[in-house]
Protein backbone atom coordinates (compact mmCIF):
# COMPACT_ATOMS: atom_id res chain seq x y z
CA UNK A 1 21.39 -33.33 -82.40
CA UNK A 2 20.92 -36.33 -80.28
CA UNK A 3 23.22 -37.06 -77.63
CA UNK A 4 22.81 -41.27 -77.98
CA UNK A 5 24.64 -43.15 -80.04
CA UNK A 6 22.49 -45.50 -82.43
CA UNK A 7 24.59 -46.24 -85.35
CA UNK A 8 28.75 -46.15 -85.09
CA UNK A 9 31.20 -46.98 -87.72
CA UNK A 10 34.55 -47.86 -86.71
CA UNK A 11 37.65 -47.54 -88.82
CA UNK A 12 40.07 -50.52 -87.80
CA UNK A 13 38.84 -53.41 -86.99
CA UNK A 14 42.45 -55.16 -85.24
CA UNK A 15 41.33 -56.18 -80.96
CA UNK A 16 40.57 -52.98 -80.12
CA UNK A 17 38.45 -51.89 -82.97
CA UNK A 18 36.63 -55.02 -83.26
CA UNK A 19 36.26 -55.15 -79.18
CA UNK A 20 34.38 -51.99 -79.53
CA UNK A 21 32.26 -53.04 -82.35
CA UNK A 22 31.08 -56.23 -80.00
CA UNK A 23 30.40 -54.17 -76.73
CA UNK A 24 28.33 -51.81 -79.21
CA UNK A 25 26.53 -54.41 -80.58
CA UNK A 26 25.99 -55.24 -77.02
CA UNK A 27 23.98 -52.63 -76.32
CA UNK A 28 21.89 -52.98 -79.44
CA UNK A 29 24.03 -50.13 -81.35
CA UNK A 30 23.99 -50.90 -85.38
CA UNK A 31 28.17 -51.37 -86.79
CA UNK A 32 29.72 -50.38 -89.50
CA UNK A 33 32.81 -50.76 -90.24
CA UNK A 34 35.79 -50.53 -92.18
CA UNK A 35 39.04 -52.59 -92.65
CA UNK A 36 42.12 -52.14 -95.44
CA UNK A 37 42.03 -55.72 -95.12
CA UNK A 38 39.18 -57.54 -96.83
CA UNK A 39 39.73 -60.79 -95.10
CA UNK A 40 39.19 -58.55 -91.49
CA UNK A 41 35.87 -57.79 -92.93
CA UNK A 42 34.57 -60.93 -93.78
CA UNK A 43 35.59 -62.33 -90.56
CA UNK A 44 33.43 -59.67 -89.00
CA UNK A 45 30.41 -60.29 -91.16
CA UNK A 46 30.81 -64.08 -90.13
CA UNK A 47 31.53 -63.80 -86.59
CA UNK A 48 28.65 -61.01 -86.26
CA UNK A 49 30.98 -58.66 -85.02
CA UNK A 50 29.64 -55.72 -87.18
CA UNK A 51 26.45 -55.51 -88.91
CA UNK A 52 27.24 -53.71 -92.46
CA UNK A 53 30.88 -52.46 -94.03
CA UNK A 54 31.83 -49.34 -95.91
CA UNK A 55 33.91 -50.09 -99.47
CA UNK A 56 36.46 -47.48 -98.68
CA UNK A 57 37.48 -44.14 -96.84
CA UNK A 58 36.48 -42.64 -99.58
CA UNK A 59 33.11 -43.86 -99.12
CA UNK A 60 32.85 -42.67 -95.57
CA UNK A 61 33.96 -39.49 -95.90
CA UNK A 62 30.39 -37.81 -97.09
CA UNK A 63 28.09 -36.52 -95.41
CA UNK A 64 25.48 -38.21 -97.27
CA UNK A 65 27.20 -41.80 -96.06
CA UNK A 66 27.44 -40.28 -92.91
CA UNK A 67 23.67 -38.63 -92.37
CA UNK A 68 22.53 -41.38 -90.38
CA UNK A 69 25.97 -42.06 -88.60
CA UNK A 70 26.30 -40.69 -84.95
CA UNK A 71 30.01 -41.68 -84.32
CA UNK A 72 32.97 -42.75 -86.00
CA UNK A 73 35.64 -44.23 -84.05
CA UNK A 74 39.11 -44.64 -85.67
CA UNK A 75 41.21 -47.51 -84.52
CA UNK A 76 44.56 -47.75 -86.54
CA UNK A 77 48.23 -47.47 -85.46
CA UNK A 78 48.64 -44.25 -84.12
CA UNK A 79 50.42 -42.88 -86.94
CA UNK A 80 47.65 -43.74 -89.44
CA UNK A 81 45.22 -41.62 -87.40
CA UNK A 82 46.05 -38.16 -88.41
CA UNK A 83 46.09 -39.71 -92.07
CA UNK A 84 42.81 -40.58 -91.75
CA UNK A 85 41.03 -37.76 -89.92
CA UNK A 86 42.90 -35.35 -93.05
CA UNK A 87 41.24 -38.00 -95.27
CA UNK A 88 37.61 -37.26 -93.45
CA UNK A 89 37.39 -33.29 -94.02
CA UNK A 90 34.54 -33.46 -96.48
CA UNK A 91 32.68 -34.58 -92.49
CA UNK A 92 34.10 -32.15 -90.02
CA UNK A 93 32.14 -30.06 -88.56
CA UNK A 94 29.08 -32.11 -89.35
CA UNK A 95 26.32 -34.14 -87.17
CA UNK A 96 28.44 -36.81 -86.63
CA UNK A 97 31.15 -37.02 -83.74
CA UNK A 98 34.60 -38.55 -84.70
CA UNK A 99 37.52 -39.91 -81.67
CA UNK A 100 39.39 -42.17 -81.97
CA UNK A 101 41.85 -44.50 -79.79
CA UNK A 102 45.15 -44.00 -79.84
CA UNK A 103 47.81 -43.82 -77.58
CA UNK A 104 49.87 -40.85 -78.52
CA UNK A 105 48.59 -37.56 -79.05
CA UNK A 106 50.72 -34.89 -79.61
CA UNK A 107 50.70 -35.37 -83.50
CA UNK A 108 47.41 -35.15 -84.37
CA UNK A 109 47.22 -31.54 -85.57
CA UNK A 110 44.25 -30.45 -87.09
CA UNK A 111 42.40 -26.52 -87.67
CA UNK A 112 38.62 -26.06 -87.85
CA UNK A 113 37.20 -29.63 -86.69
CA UNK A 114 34.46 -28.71 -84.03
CA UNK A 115 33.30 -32.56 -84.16
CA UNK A 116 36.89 -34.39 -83.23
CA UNK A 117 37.50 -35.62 -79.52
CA UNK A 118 40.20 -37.43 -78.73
CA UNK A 119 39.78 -40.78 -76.85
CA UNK A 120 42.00 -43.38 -75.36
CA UNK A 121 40.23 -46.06 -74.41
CA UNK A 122 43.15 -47.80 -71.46
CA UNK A 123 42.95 -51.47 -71.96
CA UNK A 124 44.27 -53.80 -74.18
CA UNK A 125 46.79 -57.12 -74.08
CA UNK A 126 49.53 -58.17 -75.94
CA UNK A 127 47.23 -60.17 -78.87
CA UNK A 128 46.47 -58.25 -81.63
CA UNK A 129 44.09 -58.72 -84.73
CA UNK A 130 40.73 -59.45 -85.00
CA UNK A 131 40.03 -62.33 -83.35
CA UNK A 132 40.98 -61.48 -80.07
CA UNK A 133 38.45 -59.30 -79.40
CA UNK A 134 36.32 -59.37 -76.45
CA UNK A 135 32.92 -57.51 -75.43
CA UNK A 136 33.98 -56.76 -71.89
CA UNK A 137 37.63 -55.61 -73.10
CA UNK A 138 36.56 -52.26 -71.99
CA UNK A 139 34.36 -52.54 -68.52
CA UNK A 140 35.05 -50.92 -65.70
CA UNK A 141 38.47 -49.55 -67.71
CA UNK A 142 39.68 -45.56 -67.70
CA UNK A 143 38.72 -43.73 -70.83
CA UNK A 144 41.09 -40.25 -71.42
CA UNK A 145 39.74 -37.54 -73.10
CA UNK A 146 41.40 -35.00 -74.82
CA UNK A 147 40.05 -31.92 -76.24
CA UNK A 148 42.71 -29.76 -78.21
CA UNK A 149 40.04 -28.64 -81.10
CA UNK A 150 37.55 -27.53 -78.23
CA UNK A 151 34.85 -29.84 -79.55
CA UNK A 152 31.31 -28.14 -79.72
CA UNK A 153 29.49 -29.58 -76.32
CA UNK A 154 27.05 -32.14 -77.91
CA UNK A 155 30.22 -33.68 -79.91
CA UNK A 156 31.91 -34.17 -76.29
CA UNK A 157 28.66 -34.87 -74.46
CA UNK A 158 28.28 -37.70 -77.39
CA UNK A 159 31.69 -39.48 -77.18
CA UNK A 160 31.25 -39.09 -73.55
CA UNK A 161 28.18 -40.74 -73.15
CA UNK A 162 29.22 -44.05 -75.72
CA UNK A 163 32.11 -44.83 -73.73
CA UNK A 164 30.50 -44.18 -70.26
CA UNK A 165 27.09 -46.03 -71.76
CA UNK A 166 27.87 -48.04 -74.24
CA UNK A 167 31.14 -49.58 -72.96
CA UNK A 168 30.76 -48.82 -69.42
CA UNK A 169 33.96 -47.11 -68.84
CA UNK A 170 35.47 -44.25 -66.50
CA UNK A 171 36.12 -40.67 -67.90
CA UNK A 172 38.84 -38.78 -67.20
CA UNK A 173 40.16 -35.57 -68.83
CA UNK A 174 43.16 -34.49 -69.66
CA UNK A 175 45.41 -32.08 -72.35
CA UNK A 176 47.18 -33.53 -74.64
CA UNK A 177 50.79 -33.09 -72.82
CA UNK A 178 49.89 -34.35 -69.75
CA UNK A 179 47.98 -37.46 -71.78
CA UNK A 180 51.30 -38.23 -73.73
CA UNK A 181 53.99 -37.42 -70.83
CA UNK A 182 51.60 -39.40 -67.87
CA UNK A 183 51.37 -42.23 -70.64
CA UNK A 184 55.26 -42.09 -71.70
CA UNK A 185 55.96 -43.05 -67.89
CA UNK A 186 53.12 -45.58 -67.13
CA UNK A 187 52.35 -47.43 -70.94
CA UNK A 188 55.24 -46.41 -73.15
CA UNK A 189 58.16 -46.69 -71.12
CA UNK A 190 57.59 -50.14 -69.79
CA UNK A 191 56.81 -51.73 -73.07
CA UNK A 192 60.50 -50.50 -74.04
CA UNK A 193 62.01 -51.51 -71.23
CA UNK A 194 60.80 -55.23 -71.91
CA UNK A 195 62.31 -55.05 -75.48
CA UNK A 196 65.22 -54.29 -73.80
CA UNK A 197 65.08 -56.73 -70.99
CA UNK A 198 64.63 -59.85 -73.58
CA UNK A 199 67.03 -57.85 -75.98
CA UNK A 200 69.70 -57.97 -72.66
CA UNK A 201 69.19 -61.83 -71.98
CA UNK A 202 69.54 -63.08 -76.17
CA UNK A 203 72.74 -61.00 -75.53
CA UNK A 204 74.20 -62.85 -72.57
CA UNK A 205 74.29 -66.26 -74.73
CA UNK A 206 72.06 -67.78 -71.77
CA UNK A 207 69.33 -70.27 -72.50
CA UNK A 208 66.60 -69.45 -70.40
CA UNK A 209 64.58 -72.43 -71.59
CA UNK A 210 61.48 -73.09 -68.99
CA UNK A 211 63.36 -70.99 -66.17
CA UNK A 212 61.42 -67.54 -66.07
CA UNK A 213 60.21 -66.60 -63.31
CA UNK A 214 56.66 -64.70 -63.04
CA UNK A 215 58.44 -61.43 -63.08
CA UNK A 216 60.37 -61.91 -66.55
CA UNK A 217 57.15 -63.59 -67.87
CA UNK A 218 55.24 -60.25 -67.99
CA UNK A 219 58.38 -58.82 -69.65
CA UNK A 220 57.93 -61.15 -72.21
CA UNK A 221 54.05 -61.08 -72.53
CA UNK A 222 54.72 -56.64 -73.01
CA UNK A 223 57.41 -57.79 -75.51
CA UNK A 224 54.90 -60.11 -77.77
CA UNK A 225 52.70 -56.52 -78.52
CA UNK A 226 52.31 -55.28 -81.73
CA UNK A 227 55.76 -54.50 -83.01
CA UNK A 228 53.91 -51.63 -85.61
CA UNK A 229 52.12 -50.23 -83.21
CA UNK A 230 54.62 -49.93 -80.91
CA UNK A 231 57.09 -48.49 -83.26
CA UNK A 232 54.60 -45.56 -83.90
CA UNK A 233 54.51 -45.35 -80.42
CA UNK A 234 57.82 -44.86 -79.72
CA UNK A 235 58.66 -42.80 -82.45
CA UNK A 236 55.60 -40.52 -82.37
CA UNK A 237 56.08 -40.01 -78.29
CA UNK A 238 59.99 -39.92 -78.21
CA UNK A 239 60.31 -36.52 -76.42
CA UNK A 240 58.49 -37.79 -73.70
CA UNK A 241 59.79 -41.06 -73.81
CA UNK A 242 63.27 -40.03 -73.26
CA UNK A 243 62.39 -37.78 -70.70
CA UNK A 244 61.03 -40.79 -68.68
CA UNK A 245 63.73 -43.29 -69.88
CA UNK A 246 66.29 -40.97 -68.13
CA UNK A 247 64.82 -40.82 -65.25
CA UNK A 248 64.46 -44.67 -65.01
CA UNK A 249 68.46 -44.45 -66.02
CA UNK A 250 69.19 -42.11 -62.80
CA UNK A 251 67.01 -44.56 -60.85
CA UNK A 252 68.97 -47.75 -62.30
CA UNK A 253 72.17 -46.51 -61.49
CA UNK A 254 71.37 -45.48 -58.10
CA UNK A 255 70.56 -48.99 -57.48
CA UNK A 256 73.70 -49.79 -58.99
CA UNK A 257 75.67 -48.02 -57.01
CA UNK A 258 73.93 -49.44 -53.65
CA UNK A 259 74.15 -53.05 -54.64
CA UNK A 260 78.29 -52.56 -55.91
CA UNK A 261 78.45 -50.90 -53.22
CA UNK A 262 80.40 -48.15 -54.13
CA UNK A 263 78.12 -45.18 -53.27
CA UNK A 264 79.55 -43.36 -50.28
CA UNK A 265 76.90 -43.76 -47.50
CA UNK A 266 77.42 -42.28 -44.08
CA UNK A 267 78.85 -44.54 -41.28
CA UNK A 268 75.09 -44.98 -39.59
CA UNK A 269 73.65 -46.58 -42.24
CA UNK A 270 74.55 -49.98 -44.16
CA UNK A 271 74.26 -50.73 -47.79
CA UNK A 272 71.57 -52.81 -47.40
CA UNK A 273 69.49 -50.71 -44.83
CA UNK A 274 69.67 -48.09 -47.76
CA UNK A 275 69.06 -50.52 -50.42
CA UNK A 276 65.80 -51.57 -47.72
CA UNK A 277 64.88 -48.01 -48.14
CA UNK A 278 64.86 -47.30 -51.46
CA UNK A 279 62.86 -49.99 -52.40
CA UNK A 280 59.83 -49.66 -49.87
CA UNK A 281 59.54 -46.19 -51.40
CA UNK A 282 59.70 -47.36 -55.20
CA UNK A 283 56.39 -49.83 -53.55
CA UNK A 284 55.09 -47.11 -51.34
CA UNK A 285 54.73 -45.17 -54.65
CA UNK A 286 53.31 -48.18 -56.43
CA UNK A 287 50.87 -48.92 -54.16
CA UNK A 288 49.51 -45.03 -53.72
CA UNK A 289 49.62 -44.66 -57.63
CA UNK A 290 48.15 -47.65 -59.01
């Protein structure tokens, strides 16, 4: 079994899905792929974003549909993904290597799949659908691997290879809790906290009107995302989730208490040299982490 991808059909064709296709076509790799929505697919077809389309899930999962596929990437909300790798059994443990791209891992449970890798591909925006896809989406980007199924070697040196190759991205690996706890903290987390931000200000009864700063514009640019997705997300990832929301909470209230001022701080120091404090280490942080 070759370790190049030639021929890749990908399941989902929203931004991500459809940004895939085009960086694959890029690189002269033959498309496939596969929509619910009709209308997705003949935008495809018309905007050359994929080459040829399968019918139906169905269709796909066989390994005579598949003999001449080398990878199938699924790209659907992250709670359709273990749906659809249950509805692909009649191709595990074939020749050809399924990932996928979702955000959340922890519920994708599966026995006996020696082909399945788990991806997540880290880029994206707050458009959705299929015509905001872009060929460079994914350059220079971080690509996670996880392995729970322990994936026969030329499975992982396959997926491997099409994201460093084919989309030119940056591997890392890591097990699925460390995946879904890092990306609770870093993805999840702030995405909820900028529902709650523009949740916070329709509350108040204020008008904003043209008045937003830079700052509360990225809050609302996270807030435009995919509402499905980012349901899944939330729900699928909750443990995690509230594990980081908390500690945001005991960070928020510290703050409180320094800018009320009713913390009790020692005689030598002031309120705001505190205050000072705390936040050059919230952007000492920043700056060594990201």
């Amino acid at each position: 079994m070759t370790q190049n991808v030639e021929k890749v059909l990908i399941i989902g064709l929203g931004m991500i899905g459809a940004s895939i296709a085009l960086a694959s076509k890029s690189k002269g790799i033959k498309v496939i792929g596969f929509d619910s929505s009709k209308d997705s697919i003949q935008y495809a077809i018309n905007n050359n974003i994929i080459d040829d389309f399968s019918d139906s899930i169905d269709q796909i999962n066989s390994k005579e549909f598949c003999r001449d596929i080398d990878l199938i990437i699924l790209s659907v909300p992250p709670k359709q993904t273990l749906d659809v790798l249950n509805n692909l059994k009649d191709i595990w443990n074939s020749d050809t290597s399924i990932t996928d791209t979702s955000s959340v891992k922890n519920h994708i449970k599966l026995e006996g799949a020696s082909n399945i890798l788990l991806s997540h591909p880290i880029a994206g925006s707050d458009q959705s659908g299929i015509s905001s896809a872009k060929a460079n989406l994914f350059t220079n980007k971080k690509n996670v691997l996880c392995d729970p199924f322990n994936c026969d070697k030329e499975h992982y040196e396959k997926v491997e290879n099409f994201w460093k190759n084919a989309l030119q991205m940056k591997i890392a690996l890591m097990t699925v809790n460390e995946h879904d706890l890092v990306f609770a903290m870093t993805s999840h987390l702030p995405h909820l906290v900028s529902y709650a931000l523009i949740d916070s200000i329709r509350l108040s009864n204020h008008d904003v009107e043209d008045n937003a700063g830079g700052g509360l514009k990225e809050f609302l640019r996270l807030s435009g995302s995919n509402p499905e997705m980012w349901r899944d997300i939330f729900v699928l990832n909750r443990v995690d989730l509230i594990k980081a929301l908390a500690g945001m909470q005991v960070s928020l209230n510290n703050l409180l208490e320094l800018i009320t001022e009713t913390k009790q701080i020692p005689d030598i120091f002031s309120h705001l040299e505190l205050l000072n404090k705390e936040l050059d280490e919230i952007k000492s942080y920043k700056e060594d982490k990201f």
